[in-house]
C-alpha atoms as a PDB file:
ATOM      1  CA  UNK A   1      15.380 -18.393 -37.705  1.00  0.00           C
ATOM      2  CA  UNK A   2      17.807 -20.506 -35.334  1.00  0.00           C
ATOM      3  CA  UNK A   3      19.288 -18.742 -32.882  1.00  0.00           C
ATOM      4  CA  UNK A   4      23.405 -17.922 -33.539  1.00  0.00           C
ATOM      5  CA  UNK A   5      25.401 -20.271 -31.406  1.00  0.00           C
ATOM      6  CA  UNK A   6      28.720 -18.190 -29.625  1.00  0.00           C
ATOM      7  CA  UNK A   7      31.539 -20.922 -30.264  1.00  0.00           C
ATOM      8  CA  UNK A   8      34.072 -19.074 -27.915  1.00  0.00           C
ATOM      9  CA  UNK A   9      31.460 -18.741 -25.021  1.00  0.00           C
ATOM     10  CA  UNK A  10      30.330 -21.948 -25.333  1.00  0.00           C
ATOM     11  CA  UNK A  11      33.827 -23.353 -25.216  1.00  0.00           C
ATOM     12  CA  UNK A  12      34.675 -20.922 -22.433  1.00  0.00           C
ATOM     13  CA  UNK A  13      31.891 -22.218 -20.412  1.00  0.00           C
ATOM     14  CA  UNK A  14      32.921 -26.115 -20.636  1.00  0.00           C
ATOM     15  CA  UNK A  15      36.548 -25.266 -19.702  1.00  0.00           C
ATOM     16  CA  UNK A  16      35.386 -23.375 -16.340  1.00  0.00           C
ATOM     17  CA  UNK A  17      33.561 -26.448 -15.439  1.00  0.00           C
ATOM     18  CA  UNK A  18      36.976 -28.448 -16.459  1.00  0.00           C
ATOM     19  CA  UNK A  19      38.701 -26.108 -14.188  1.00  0.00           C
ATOM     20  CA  UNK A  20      36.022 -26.617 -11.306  1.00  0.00           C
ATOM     21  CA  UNK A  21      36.418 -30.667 -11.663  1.00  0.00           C
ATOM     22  CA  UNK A  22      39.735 -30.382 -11.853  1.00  0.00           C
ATOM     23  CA  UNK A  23      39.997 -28.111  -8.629  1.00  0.00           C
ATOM     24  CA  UNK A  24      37.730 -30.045  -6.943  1.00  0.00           C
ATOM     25  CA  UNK A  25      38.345 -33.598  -7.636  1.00  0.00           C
ATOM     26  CA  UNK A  26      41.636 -33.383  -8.811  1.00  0.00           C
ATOM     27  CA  UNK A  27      42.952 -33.763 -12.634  1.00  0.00           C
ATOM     28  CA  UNK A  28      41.892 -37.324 -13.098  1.00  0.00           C
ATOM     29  CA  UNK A  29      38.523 -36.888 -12.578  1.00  0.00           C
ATOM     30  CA  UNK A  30      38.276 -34.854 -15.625  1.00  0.00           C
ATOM     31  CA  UNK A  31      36.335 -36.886 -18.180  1.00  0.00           C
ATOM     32  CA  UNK A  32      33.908 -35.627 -21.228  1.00  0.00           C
ATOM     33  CA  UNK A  33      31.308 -37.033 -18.945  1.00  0.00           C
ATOM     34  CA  UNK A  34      32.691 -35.076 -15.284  1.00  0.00           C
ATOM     35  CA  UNK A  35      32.642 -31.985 -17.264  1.00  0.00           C
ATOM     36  CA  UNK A  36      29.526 -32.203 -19.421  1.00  0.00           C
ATOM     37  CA  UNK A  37      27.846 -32.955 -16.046  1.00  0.00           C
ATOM     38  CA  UNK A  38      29.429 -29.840 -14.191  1.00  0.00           C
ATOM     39  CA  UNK A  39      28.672 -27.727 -17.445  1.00  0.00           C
ATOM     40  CA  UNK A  40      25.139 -28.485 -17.275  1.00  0.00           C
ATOM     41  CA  UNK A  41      25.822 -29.726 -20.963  1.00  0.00           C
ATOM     42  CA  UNK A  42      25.230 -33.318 -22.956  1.00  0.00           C
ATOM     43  CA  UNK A  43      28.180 -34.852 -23.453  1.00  0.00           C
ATOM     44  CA  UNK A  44      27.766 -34.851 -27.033  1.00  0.00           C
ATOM     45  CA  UNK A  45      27.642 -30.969 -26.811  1.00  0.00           C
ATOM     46  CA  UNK A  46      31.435 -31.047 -25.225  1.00  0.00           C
ATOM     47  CA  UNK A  47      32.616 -33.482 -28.037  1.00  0.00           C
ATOM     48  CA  UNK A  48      31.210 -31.130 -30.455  1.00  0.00           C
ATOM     49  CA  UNK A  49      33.523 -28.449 -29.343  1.00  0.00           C
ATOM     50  CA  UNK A  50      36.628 -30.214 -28.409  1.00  0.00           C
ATOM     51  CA  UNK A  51      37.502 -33.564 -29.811  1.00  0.00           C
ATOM     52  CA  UNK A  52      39.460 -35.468 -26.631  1.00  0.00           C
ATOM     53  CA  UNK A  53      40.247 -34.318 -22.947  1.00  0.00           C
ATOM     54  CA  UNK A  54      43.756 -33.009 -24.480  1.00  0.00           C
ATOM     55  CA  UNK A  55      42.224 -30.470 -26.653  1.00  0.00           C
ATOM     56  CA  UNK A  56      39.701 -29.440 -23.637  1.00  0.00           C
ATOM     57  CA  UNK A  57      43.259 -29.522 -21.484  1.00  0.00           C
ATOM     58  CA  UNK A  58      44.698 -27.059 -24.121  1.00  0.00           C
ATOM     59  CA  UNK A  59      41.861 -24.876 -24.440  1.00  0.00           C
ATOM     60  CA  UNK A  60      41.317 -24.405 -20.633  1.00  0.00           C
ATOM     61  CA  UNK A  61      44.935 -24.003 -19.488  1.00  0.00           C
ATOM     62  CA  UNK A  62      44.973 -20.984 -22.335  1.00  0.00           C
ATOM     63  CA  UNK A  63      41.717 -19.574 -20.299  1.00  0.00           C
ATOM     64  CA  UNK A  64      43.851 -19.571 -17.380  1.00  0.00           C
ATOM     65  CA  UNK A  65      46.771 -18.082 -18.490  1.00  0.00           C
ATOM     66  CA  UNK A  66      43.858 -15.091 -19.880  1.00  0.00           C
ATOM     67  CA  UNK A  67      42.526 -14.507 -16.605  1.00  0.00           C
ATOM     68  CA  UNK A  68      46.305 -14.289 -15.246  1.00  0.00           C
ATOM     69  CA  UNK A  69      46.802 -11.762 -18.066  1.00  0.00           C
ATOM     70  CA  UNK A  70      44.046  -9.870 -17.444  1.00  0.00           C
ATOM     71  CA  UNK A  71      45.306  -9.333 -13.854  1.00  0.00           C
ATOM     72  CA  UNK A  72      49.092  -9.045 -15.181  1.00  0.00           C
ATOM     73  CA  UNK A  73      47.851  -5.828 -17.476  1.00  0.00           C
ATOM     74  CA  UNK A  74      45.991  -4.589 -14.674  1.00  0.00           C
ATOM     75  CA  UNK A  75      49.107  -4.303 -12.375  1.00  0.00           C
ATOM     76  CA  UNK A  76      50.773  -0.915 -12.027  1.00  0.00           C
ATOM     77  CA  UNK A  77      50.961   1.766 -14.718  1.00  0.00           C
ATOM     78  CA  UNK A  78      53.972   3.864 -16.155  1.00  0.00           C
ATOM     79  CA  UNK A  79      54.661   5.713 -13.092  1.00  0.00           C
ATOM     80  CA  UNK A  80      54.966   2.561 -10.712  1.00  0.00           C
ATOM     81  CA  UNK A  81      58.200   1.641  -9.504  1.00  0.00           C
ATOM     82  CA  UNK A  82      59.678  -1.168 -11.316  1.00  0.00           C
ATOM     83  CA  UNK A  83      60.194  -3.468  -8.244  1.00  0.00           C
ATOM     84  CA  UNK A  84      56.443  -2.634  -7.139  1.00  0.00           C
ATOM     85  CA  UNK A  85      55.189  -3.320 -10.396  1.00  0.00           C
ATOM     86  CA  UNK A  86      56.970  -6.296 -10.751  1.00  0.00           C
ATOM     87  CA  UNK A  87      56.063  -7.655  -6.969  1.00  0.00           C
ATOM     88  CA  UNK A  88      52.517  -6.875  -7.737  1.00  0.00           C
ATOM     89  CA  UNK A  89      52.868  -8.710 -11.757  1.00  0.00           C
ATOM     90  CA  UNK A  90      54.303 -11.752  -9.706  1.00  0.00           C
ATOM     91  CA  UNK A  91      51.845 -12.145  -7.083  1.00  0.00           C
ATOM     92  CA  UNK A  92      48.903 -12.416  -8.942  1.00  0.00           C
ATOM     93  CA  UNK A  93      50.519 -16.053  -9.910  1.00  0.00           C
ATOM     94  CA  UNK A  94      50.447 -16.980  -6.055  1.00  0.00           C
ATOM     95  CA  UNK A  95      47.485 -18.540  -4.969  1.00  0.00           C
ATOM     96  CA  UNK A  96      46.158 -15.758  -2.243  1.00  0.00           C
ATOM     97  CA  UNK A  97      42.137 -15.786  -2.751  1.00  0.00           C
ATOM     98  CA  UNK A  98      40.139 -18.202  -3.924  1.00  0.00           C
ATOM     99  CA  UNK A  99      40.428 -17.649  -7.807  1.00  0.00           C
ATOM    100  CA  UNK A 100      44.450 -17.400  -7.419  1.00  0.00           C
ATOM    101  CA  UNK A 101      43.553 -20.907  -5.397  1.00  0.00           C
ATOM    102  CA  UNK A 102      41.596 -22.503  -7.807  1.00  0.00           C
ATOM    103  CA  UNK A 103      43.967 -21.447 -10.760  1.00  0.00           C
ATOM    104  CA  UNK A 104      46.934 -22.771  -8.922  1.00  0.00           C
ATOM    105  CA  UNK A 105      45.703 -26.273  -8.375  1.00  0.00           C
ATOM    106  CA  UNK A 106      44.670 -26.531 -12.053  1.00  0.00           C
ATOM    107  CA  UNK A 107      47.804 -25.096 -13.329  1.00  0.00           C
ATOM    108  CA  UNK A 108      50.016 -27.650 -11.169  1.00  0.00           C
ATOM    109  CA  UNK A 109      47.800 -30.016 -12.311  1.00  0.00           C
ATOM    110  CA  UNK A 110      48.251 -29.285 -15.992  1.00  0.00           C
ATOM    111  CA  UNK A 111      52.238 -29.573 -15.191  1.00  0.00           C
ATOM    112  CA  UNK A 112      52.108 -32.855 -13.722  1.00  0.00           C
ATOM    113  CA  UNK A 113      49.491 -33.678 -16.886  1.00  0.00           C
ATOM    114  CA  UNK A 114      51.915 -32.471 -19.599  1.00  0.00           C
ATOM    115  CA  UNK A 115      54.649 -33.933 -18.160  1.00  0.00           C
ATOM    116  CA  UNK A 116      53.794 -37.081 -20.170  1.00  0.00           C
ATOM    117  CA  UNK A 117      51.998 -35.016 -23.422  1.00  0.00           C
ATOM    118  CA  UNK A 118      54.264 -32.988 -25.629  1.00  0.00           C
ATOM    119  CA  UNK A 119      51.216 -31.381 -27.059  1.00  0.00           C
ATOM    120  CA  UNK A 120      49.817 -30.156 -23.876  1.00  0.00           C
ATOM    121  CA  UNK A 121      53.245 -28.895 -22.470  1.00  0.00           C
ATOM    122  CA  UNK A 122      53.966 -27.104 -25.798  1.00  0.00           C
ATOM    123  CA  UNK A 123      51.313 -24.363 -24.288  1.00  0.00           C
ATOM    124  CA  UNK A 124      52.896 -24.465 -21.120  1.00  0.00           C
ATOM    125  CA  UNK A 125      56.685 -24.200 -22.469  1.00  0.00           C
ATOM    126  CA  UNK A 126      55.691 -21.114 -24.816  1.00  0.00           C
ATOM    127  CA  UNK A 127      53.524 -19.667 -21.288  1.00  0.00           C
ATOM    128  CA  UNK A 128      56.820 -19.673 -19.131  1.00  0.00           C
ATOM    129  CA  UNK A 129      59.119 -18.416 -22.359  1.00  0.00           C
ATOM    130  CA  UNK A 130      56.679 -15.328 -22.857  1.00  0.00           C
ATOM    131  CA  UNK A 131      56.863 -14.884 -19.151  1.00  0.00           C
ATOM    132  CA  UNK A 132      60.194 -15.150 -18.400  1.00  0.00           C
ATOM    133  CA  UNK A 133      61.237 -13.007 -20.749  1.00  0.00           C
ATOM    134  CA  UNK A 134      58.678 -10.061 -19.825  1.00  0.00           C
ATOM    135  CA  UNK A 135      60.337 -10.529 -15.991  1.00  0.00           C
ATOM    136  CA  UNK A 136      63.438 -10.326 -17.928  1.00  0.00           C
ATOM    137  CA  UNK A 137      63.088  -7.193 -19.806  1.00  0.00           C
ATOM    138  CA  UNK A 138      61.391  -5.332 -16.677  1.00  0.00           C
ATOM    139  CA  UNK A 139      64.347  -6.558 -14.426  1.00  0.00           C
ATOM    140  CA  UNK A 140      66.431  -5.165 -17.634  1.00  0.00           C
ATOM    141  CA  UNK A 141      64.806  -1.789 -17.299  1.00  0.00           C
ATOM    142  CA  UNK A 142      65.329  -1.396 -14.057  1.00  0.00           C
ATOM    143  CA  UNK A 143      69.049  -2.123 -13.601  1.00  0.00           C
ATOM    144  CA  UNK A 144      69.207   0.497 -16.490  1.00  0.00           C
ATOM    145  CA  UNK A 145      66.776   2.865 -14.083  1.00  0.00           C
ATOM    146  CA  UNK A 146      69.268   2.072 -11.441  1.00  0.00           C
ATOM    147  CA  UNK A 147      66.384   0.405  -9.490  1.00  0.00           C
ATOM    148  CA  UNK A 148      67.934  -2.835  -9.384  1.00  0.00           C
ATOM    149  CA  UNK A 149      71.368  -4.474  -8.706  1.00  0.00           C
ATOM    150  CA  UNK A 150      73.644  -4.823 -11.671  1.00  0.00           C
ATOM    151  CA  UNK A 151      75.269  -7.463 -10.748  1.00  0.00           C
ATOM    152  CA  UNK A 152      73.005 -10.011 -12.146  1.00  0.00           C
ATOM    153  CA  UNK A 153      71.748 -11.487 -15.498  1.00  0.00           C
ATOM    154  CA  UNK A 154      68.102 -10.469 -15.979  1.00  0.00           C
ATOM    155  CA  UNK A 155      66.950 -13.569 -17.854  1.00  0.00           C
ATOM    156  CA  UNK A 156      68.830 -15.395 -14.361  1.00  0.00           C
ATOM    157  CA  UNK A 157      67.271 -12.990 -12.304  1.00  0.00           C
ATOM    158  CA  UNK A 158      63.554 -13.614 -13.943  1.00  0.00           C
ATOM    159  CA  UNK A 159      64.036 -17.480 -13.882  1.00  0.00           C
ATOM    160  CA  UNK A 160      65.004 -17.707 -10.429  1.00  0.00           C
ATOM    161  CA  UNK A 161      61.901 -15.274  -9.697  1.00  0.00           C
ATOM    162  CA  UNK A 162      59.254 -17.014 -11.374  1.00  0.00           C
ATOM    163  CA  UNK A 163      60.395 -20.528  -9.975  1.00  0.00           C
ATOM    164  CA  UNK A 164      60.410 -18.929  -6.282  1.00  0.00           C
ATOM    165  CA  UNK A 165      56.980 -17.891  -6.977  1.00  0.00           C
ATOM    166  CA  UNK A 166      55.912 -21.063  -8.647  1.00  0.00           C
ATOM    167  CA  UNK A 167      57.355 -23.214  -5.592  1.00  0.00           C
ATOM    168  CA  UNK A 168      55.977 -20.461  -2.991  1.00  0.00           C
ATOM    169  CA  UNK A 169      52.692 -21.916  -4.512  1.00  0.00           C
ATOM    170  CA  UNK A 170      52.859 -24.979  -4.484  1.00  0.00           C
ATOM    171  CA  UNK A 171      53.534 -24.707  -0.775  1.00  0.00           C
ATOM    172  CA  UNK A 172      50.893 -22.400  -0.116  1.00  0.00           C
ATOM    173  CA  UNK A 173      48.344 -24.955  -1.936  1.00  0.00           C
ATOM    174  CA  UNK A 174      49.673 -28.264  -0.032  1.00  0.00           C
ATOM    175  CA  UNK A 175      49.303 -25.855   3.354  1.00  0.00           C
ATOM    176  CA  UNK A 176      53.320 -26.566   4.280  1.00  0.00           C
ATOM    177  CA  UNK A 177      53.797 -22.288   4.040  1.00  0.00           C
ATOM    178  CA  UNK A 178      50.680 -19.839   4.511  1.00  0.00           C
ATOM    179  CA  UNK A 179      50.324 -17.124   2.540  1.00  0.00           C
ATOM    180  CA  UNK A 180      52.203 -14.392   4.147  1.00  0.00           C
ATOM    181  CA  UNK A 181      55.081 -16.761   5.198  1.00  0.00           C
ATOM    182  CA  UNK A 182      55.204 -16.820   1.403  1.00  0.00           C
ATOM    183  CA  UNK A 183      54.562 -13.351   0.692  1.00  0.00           C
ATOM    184  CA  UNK A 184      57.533 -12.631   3.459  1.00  0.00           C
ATOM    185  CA  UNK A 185      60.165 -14.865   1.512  1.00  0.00           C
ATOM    186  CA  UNK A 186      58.935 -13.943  -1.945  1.00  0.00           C
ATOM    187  CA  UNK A 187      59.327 -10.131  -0.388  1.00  0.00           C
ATOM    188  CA  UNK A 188      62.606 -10.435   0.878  1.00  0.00           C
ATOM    189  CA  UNK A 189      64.418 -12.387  -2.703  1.00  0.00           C
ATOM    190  CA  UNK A 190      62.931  -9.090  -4.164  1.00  0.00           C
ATOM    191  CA  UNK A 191      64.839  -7.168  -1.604  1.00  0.00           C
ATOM    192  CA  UNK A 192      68.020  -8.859  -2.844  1.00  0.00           C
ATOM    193  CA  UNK A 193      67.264  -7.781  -6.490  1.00  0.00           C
ATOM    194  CA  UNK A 194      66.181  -4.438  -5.664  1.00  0.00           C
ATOM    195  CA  UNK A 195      67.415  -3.165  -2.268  1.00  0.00           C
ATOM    196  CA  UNK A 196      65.013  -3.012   1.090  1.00  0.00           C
END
């Protein structure tokens, strides 16, 4: 009897070695070939789960926003403050280990890929609207807590958090800020938002 084939895993597996090419060697080494290679896989095996390198694209910049998911929904509980729960939601997208590392320079590569693909930034568009409003509704909550100054719009408040954090890492990757210079100014924006 042939042995049952796991689509997902399978496809899981290529896009990891998509992410370590394009970590490694930068975005435009990605090829079928690149990644078959670093997959340990025939090439015909990756086109037989993804058709071009934009599908493959698709498919492994949804991976990554998983594993930042995974991390998001492991950050705080009920009981957490709502500015320590959303400083520790936040940093998870700054690239502070070597995973956060790797997963920044494939998600900045993916922006400056689907800057010229509408299919490819669709993901990416829908990623930062499903973000922004979570930040939104937890800055919400806690100007109706009292934990956070009133003064502001949320949805403002969330924008201007998420693209501090995204810029904090793109420093962080090119080496101009290290990681607690960025930790220090991400810190103290949250200090305006929430009180020292």
């Amino acid at each position: 009897m042939p042995r049952k084939v796991d689509r997902h895993e399978r496809r899981t597996r290529i896009a990891a070695a998509l992410m370590r090419v394009a970590a490694e060697r930068g975005l435009e080494a990605v090829s079928l070939r690149h990644v078959a290679a670093e997959a340990s896989v025939s090439v015909g095996m990756v086109q037989h789960y993804f058709r071009d390198k934009d599908e493959m694209m698709v498919f492994a910049l949804g991976r990554v926003s998983e594993n930042v998911a995974a991390r998001l929904a492991a950050g705080g509980d009920a009981d957490t403050p709502l500015r320590e729960m959303l400083r520790a939601l936040l940093v998870q997208l700054l690239p502070l280990d070597e995973e956060r590392t790797v997963e920044g320079q494939v998600a900045l590569a993916f922006q400056a890929y689907a800057a010229v693909r509408p299919t490819v930034a669709e993901g990416l568009r829908e990623n930062t609207a499903q973000m922004r409003a979570f930040v939104g509704d937890r800055i919400r909550a806690a100007q109706a807590a009292g934990e956070a100054v009133t003064t502001v719009d949320p949805l403002r408040a969330a924008t201007a958090l998420l693209a501090l954090v995204e810029g904090l890492g793109v420093h962080v990757l090119g080496g101009h800020y290290s990681a607690d210079e960025a930790l220090a100014v991400f810190d103290a924006h949250l200090d305006t938002l929430f009180g020292p």
